[in-house]
Protein backbone atom coordinates (compact mmCIF):
# COMPACT_ATOMS: atom_id res chain seq x y z
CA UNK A 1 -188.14 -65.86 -121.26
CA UNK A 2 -186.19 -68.77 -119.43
CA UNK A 3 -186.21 -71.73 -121.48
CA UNK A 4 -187.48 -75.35 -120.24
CA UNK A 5 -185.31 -78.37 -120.18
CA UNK A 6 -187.98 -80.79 -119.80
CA UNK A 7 -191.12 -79.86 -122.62
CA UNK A 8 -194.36 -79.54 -120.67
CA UNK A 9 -196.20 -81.84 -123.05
CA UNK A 10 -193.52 -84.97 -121.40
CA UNK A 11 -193.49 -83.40 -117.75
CA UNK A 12 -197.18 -83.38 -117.46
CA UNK A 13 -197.62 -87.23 -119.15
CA UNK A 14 -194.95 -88.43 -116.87
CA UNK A 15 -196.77 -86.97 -114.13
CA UNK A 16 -199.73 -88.50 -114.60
CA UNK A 17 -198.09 -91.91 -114.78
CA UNK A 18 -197.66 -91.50 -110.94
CA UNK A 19 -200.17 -88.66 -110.18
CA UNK A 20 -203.18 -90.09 -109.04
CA UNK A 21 -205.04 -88.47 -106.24
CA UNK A 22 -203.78 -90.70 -103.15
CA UNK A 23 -200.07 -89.68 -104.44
CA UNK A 24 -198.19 -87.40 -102.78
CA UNK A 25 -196.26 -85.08 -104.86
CA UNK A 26 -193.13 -83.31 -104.32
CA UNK A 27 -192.17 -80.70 -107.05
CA UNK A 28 -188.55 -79.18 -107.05
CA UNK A 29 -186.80 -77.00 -109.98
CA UNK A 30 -183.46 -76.38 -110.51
CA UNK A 31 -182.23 -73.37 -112.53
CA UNK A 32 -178.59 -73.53 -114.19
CA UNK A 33 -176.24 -70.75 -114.26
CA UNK A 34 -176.90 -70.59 -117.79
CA UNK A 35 -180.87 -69.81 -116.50
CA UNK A 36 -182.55 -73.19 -117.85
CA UNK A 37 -184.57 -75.09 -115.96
CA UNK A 38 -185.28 -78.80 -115.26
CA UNK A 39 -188.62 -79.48 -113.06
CA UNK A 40 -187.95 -82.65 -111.18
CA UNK A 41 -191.04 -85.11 -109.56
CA UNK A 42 -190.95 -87.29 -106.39
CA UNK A 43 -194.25 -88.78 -105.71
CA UNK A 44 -194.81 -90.86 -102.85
CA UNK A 45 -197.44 -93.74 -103.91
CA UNK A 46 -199.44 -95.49 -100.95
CA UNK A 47 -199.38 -99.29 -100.30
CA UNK A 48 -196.11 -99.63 -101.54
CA UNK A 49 -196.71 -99.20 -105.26
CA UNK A 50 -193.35 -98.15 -105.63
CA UNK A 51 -190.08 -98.63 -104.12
CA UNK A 52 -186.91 -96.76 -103.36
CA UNK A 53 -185.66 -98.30 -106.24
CA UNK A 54 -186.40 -98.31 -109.77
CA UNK A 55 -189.94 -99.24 -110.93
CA UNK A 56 -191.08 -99.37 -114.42
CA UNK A 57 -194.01 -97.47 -114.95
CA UNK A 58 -193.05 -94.59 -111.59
CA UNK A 59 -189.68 -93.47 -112.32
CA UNK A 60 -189.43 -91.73 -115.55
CA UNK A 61 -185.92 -90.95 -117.29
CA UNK A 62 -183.81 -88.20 -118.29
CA UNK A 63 -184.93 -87.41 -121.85
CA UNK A 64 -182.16 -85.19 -123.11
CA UNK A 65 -178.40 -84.03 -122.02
CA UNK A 66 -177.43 -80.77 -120.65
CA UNK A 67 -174.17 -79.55 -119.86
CA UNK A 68 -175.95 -77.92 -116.19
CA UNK A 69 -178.33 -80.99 -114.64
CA UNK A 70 -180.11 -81.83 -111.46
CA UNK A 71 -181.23 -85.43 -111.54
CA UNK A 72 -182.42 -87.84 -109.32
CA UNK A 73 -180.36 -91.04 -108.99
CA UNK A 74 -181.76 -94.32 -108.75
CA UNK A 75 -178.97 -97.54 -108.81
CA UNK A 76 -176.76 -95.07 -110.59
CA UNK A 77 -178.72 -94.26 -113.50
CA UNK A 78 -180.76 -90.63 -113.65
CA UNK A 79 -184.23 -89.52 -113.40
CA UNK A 80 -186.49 -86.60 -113.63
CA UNK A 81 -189.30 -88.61 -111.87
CA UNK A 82 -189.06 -90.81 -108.93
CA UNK A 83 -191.64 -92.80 -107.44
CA UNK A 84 -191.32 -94.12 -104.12
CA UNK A 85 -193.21 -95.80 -101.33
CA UNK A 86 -195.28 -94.11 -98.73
CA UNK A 87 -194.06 -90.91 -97.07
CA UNK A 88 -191.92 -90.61 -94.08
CA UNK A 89 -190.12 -87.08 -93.09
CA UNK A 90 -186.81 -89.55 -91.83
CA UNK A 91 -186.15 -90.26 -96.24
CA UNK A 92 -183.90 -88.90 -97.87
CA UNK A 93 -183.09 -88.97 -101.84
CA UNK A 94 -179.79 -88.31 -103.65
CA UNK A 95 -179.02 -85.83 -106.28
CA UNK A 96 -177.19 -85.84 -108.96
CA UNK A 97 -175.85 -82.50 -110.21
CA UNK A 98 -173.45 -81.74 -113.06
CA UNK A 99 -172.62 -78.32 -113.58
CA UNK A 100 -170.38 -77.36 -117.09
CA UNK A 101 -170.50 -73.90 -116.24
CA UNK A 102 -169.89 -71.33 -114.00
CA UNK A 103 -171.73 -68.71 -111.84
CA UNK A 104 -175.14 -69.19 -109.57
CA UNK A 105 -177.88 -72.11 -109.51
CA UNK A 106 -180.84 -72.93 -107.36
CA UNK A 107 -182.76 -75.33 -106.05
CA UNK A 108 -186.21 -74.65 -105.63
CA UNK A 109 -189.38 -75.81 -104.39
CA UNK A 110 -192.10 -75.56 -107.04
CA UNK A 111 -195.48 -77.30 -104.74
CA UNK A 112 -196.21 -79.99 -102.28
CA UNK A 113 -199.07 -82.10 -103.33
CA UNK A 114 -201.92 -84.22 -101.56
CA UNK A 115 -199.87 -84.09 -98.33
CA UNK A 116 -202.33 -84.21 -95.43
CA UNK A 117 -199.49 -83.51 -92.96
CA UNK A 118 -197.19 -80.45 -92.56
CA UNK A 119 -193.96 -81.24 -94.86
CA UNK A 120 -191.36 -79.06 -95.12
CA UNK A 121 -188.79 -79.47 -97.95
CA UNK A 122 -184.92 -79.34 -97.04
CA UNK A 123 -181.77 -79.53 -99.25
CA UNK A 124 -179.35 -81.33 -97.32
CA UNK A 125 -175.88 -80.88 -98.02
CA UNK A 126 -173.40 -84.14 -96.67
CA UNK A 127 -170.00 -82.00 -97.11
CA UNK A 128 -171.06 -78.98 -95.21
CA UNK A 129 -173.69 -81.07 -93.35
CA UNK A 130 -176.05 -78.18 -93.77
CA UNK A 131 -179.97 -77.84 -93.99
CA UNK A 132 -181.29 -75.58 -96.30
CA UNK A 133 -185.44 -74.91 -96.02
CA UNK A 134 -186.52 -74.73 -99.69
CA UNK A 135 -189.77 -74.38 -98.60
CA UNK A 136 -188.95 -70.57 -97.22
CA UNK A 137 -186.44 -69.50 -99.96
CA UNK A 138 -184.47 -71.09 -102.18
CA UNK A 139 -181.10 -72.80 -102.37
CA UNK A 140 -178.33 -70.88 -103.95
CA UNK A 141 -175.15 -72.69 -105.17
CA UNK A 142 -172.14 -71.18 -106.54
CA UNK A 143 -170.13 -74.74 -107.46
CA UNK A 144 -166.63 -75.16 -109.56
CA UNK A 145 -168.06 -76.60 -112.43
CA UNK A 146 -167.97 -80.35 -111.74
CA UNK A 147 -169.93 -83.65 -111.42
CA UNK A 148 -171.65 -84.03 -107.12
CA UNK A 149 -173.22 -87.27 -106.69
CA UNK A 150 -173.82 -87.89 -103.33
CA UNK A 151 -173.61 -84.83 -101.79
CA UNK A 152 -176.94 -83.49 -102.18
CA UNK A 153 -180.40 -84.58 -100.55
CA UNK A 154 -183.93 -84.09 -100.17
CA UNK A 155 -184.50 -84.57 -97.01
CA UNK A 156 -188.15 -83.57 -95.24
CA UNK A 157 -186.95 -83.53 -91.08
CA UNK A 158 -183.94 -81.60 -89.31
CA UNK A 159 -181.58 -84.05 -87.49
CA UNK A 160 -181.94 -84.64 -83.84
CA UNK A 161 -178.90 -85.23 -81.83
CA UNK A 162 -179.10 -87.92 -79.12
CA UNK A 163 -180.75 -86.75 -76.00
CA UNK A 164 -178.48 -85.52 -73.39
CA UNK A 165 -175.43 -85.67 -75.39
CA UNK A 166 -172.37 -82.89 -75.48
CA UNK A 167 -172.39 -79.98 -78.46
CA UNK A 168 -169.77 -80.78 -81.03
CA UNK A 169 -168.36 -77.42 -79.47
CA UNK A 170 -167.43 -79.73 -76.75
CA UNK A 171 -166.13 -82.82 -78.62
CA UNK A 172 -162.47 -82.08 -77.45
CA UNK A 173 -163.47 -82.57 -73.95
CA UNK A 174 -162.21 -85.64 -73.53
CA UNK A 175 -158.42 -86.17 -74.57
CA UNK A 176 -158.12 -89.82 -73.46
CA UNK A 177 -159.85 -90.72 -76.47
CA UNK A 178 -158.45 -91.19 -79.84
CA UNK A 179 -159.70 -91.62 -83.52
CA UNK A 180 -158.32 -93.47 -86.81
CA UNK A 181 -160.58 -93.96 -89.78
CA UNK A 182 -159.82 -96.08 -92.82
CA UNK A 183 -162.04 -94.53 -95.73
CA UNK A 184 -161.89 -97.31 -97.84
CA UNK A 185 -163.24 -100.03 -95.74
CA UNK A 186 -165.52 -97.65 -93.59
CA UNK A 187 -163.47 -98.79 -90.20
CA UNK A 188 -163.35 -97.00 -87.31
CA UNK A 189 -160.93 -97.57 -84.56
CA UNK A 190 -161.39 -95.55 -80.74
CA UNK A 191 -158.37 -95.83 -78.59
CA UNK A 192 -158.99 -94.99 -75.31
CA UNK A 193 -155.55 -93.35 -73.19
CA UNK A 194 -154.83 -92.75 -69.87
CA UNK A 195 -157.29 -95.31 -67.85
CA UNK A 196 -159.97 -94.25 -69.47
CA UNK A 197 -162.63 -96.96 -69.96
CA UNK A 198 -165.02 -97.00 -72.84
CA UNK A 199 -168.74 -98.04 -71.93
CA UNK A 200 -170.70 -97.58 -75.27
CA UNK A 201 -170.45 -96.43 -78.74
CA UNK A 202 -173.73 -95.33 -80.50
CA UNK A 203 -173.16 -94.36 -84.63
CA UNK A 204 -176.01 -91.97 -86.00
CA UNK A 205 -176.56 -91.11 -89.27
CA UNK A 206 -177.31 -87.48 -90.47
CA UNK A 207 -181.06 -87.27 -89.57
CA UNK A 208 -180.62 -88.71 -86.00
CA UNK A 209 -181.28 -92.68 -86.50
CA UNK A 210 -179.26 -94.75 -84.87
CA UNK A 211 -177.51 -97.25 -87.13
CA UNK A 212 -175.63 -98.96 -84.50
CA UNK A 213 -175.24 -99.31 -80.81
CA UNK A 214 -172.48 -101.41 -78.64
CA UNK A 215 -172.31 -101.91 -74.70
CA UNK A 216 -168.60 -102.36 -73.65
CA UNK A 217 -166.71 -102.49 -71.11
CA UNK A 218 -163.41 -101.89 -72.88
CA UNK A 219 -159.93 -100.22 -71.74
CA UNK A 220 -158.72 -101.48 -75.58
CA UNK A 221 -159.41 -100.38 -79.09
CA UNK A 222 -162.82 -100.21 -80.47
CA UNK A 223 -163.64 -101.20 -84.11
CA UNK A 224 -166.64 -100.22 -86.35
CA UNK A 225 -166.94 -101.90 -88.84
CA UNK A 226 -169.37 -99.38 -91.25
CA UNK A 227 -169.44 -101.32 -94.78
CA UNK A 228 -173.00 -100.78 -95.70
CA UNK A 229 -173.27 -96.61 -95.89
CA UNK A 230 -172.44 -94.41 -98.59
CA UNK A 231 -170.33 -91.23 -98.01
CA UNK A 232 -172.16 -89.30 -95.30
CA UNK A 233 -171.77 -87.45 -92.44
CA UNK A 234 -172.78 -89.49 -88.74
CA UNK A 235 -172.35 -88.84 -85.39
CA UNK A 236 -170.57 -91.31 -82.60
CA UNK A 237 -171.53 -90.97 -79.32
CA UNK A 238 -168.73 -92.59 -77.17
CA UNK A 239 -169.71 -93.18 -72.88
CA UNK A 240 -166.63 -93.16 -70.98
CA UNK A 241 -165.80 -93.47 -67.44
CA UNK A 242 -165.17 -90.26 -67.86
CA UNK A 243 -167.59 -88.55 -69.35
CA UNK A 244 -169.61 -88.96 -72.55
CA UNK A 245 -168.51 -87.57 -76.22
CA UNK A 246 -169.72 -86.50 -79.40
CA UNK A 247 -167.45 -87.03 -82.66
CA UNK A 248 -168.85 -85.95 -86.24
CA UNK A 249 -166.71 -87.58 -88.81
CA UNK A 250 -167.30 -88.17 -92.68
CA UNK A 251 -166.88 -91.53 -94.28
């Protein structure tokens, strides 16, 4: 029999803390390579009972220390539960996985609760900047043992590229154009060569929102400035006299 991180007696009082009926309920488990399990909780609460951050009474703590661990991470610290405010598919919540050991672990979805809309349940992964759709199968990781904060997601939409824009296939297409990026203060810089004259930039992030737009007219260096995102992947879509140009790059 696979043992339980989390005792059911503290899963289900937690639950209740945030489980009324108007509450929608996300359920996810996570079994280590050492098959143990920990059942994690995101409830969305109507009316903004909760927030994105931490709330006393909606976000309930880790109660004990394992050397394999899928958390949820709220201002750094870790969670089993997570309450939040009302549901939209564009959030997205961080993981927090440890792993001590090696060999496989999954991610799984357990149920979606109260949810009067479709939802389906991704794992989005910001280093491969993959998709996976817990809610057909689910996610199998084979990870050197280590700790990955920031690299995993819930996430509950695909992305969406910007309309009419060039396949990353493609991204080559224009060699007047070239890229420096400072990782530490989130700057980048596009140089355009050759006469070629930049007329916007557009940054998305990894679900297709756009998180920043300028109109140019600029044969000189363009700077973004990025200093409010965490590591993630985004797309820049540069309009040239040229042509137009899609760049994926990971800050």
């Amino acid at each position: 029999m696979k043992k339980i991180y989390l005792s059911i007696f503290f899963l289900f009082f937690l639950s209740t803390q945030i489980g009324q009926a108007q509450i929608k309920r996300v359920r996810v488990n996570f079994n280590s390579p050492l098959n143990l399990n920990r059942e994690l909780l995101l409830g969305f609460t109507p009316n903004g009972e909760a927030t994105d951050g931490f709330d006393y009474g909606y976000d309930g703590g880790v109660p004990d220390t394992w050397p394999d661990d899928l958390n949820w991470i709220i201002e750094e610290n870790r969670y089993v539960i997570q309450g939040v405010g009302e549901y939209h598919e564009s959030k997205t919540y961080p993981f927090w996985l440890n792993l001590s050991n090696t060999g496989n672990s999954t991610i799984s979805l357990i149920s979606t609760e109260n949810f009067t809309e479709s939802v389906t349940v991704y794992i989005y992964d910001s280093l491969d900047n993959t998709y996976h759709n817990i809610s057909e199968q689910p996610l199998t990781l084979n990870l050197t043992p280590s700790e990955y904060e920031n690299r995993f997601f819930i996430a509950f939409q695909l992305p969406a590229e910007p309309e009419g824009t060039l396949s990353l296939s493609d991204e080559n297409s224009i060699p007047e154009l070239e890229f420096y990026q400072s990782g530490q203060e989130n700057k980048i810089i596009i140089s355009p060569k050759g006469g070629t004259e930049i007329n916007s930039v557009s940054v998305y992030n990894s679900i297709g929102q756009k998180i920043l737009s300028k109109t140019l007219n600029s044969y000189s260096d363009v700077k973004l400035h990025l200093p409010y995102l965490q590591s993630q992947v985004l797309l820049i879509e540069i309009k040239t006299n040229k042509g137009r140009i899609i760049k994926r790059i990971l800050i």
